[in-house]
Protein backbone atom coordinates (compact mmCIF):
# COMPACT_ATOMS: atom_id res chain seq x y z
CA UNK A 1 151.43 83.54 102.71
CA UNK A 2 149.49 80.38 103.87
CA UNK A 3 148.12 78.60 101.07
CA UNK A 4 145.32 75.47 101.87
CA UNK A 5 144.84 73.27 99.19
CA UNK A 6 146.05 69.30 98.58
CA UNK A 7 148.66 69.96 96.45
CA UNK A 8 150.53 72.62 98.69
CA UNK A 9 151.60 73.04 101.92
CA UNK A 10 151.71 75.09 104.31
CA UNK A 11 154.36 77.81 104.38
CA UNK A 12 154.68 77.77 101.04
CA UNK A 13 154.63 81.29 99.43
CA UNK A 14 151.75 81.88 96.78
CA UNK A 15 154.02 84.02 93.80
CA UNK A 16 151.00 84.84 91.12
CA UNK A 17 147.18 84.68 91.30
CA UNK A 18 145.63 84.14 88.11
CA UNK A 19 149.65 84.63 86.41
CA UNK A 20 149.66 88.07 88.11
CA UNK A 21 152.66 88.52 90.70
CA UNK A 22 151.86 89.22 94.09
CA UNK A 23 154.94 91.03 94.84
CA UNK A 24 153.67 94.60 94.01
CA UNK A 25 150.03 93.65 95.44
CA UNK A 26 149.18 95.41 98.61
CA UNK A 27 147.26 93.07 101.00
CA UNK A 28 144.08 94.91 99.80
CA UNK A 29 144.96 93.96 96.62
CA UNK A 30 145.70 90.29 97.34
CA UNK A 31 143.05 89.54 99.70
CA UNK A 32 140.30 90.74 96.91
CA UNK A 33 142.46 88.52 94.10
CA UNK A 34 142.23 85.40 96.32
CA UNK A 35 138.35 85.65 97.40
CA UNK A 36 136.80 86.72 94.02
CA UNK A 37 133.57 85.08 93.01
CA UNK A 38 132.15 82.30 95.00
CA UNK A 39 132.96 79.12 93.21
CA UNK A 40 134.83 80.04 90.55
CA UNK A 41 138.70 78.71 89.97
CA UNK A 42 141.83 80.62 90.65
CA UNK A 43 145.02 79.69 89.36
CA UNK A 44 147.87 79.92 92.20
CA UNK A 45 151.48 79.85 91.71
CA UNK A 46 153.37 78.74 94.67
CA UNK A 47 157.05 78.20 95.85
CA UNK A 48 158.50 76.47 98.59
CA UNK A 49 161.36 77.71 100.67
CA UNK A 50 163.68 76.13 98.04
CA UNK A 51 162.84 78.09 95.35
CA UNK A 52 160.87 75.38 93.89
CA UNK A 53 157.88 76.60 91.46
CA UNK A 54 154.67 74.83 90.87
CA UNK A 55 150.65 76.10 89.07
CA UNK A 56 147.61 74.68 91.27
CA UNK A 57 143.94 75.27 90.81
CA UNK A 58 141.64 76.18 93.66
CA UNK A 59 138.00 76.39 94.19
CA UNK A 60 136.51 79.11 95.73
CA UNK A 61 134.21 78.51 98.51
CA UNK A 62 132.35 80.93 100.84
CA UNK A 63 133.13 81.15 104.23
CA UNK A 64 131.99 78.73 106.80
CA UNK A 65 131.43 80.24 110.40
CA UNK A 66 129.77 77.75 112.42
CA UNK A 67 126.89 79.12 114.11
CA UNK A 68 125.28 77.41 117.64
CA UNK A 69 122.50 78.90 119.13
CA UNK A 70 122.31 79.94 123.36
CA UNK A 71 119.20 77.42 123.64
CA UNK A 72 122.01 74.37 122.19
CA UNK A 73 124.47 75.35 124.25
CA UNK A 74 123.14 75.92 127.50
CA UNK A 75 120.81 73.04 127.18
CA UNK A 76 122.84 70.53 129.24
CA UNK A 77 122.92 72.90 132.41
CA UNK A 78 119.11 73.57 131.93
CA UNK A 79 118.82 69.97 132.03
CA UNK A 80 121.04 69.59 134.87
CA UNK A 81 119.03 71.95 136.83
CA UNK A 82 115.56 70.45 136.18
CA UNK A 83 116.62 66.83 136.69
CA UNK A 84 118.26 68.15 140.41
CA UNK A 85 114.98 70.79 141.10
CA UNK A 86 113.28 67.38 140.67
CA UNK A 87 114.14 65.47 143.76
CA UNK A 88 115.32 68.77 146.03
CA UNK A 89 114.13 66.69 148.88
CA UNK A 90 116.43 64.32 148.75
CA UNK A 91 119.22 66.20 147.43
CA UNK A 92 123.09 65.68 149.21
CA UNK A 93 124.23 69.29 150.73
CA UNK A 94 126.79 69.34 147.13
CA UNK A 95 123.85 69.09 145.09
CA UNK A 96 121.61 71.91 146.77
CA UNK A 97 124.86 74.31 146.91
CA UNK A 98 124.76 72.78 142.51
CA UNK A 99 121.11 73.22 142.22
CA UNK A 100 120.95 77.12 143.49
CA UNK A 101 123.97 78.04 141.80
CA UNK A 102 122.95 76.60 138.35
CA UNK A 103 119.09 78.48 138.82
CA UNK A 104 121.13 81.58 139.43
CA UNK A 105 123.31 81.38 136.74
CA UNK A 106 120.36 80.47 134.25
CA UNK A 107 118.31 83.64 135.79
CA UNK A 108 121.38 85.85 134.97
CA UNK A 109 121.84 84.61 131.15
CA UNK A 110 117.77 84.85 131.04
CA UNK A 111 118.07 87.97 132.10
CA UNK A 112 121.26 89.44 130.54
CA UNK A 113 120.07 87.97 126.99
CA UNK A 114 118.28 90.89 125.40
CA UNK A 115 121.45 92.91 126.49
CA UNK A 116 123.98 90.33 124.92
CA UNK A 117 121.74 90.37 121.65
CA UNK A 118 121.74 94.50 121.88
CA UNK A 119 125.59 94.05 121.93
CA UNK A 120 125.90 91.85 118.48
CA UNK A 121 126.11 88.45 120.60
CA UNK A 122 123.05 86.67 118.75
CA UNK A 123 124.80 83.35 118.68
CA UNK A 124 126.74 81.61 121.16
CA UNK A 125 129.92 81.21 118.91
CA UNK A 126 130.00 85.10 118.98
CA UNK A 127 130.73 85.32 123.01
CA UNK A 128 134.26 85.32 123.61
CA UNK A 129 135.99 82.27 125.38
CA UNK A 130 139.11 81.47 126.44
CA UNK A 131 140.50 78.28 124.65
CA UNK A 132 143.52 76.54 126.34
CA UNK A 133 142.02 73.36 125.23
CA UNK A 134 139.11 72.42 123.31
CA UNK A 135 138.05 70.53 126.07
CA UNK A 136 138.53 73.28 128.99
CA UNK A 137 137.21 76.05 126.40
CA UNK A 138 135.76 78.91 128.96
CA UNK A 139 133.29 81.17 128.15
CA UNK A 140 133.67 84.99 130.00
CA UNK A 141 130.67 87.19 129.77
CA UNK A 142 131.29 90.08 127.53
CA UNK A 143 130.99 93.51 128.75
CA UNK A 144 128.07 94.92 128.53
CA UNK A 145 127.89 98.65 129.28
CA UNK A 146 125.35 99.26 132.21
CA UNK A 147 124.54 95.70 132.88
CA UNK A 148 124.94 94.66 136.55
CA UNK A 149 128.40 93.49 137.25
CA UNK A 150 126.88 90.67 139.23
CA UNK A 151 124.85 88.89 136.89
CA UNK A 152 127.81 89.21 134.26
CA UNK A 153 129.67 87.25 136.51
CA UNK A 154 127.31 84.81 138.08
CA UNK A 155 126.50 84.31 134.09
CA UNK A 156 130.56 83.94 133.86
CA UNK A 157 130.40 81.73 136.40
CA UNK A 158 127.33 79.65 134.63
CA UNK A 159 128.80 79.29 131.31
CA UNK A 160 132.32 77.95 133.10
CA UNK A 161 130.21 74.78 133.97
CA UNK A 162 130.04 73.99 130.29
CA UNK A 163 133.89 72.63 130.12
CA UNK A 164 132.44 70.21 133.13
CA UNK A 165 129.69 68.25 130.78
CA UNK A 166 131.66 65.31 129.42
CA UNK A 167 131.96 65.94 125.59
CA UNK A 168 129.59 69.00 124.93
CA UNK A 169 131.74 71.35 124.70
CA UNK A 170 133.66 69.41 121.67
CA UNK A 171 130.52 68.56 120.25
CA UNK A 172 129.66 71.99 119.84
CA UNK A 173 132.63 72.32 117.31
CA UNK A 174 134.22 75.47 118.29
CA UNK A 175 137.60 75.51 116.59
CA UNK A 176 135.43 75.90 113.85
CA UNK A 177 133.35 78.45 115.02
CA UNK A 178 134.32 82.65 114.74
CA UNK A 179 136.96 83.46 117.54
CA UNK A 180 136.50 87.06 118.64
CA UNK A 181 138.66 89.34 120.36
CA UNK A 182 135.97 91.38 122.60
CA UNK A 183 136.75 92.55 125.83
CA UNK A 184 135.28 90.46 128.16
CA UNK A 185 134.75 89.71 132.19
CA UNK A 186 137.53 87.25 132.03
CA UNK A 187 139.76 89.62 130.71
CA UNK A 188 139.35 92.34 132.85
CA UNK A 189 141.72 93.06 135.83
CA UNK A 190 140.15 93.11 138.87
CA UNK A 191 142.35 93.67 142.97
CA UNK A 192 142.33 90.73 144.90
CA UNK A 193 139.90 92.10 147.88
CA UNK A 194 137.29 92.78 145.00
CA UNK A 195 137.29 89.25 143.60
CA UNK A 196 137.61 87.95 147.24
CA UNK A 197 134.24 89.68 148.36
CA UNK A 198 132.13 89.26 144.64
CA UNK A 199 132.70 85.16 145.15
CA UNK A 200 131.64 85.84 148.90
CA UNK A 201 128.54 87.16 147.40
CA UNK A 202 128.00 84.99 144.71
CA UNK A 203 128.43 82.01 147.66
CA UNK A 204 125.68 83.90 149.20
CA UNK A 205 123.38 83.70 147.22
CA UNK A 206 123.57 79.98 146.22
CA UNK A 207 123.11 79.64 150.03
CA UNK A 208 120.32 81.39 149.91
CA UNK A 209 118.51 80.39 146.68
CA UNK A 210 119.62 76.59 148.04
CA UNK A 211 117.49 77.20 151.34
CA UNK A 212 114.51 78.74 149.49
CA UNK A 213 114.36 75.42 147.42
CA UNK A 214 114.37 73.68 150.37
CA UNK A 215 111.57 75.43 151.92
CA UNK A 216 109.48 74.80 148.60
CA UNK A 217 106.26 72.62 148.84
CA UNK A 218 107.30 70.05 145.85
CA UNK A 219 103.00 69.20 146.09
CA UNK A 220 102.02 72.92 146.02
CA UNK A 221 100.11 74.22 143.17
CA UNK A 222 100.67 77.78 143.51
């Protein structure tokens, strides 16, 4: 057992908890020993692999789960996408291809919301992600029952701009936030021919939602 505390380290094997031994606990039994109250002391006794025996004190504290919000983590792409709708005029071919496939990655997670918040995803730490680095964290929709497989992955493919936006991702503190173990898009197996023809669609589209910007009236006020 992994004890976390100043005065021991880790791999060190917790023998008593409050001078009872833990070698006839079951993990039931030990897991409801070492949480107890919140803030209240527990006396641990520890060993190292040496056989050497020492008493420390530990406080209690409750859990912390970090929690960040879909409107904080998305923001920067929402951003992205207003600053490029902005001058779609005079917008490099790149850009309008970025611009369309940002708007249809927002409409998916606008419209895939109430159906992640059905599923238990209220907060953004609960969708799962795929974490190689902090830095390159990835975010895979989760599966979502009857939800249309193509806004689950043009959302997948949304959220995978995150990693892109110097910094945000870290700043969103993730190793600290609940890890979950969901099935997800990014975990499920798909043939080659199928993932070959969904990006041909999703390519589609951005070609199409990038013309339809560019037939937009910027002075219109309809």
């Amino acid at each position: 057992m992994i004890a976390r505390n100043g005065s021991a380290l880790v791999g060190e094997l917790i023998t008593h908890i409050d001078s009872i031994p833990t070698a006839a606990m079951i993990h039931s039994e030990l897991h409801r020993d070492l949480q107890g109250p919140k803030y209240t002391s527990v006396s641990l006794g520890v060993a190292d692999l040496h056989g050497n025996a020492q008493t420390i004190s530990v406080l209690r504290s409750p859990r912390r789960t970090s929690q960040i919000s879909g409107a904080r983590a998305v923001k920067q792409l929402r951003d992205r996408r207003r600053e490029l709708a902005k001058t779609i005029r005079g917008l490099t071919k790149d850009e309008e291809i970025e611009c369309a496939s940002l708007s249809v990655g927002e409409a998916a997670f606008v419209r895939l919301w109430s159906k992640l918040r059905a599923h238990g995803f209220h907060t953004f730490d609960t969708i799962p992600r795929l974490n190689p680095t902090v830095a390159r964290t990835k975010f895979p929709c989760p599966i979502l029952g009857n939800a249309d497989t193509v806004d689950t992955l043009l959302l997948t493919a949304w959220l995978d701009k995150l990693w892109k936006v110097e910094g945000h991702v870290a700043s969103l503190e993730l190793a600290h936030a609940r890890p979950t173990l969901l099935p997800s898009m990014g975990g499920s197996r798909e043939s080659l021919i199928r993932r070959q023809r969904t990006l041909a669609l999703l390519n589609d589209r951005a070609e199409v939602v990038a013309h339809r910007l560019m037939t937009l009236d910027p002075f219109s006020t309809e």
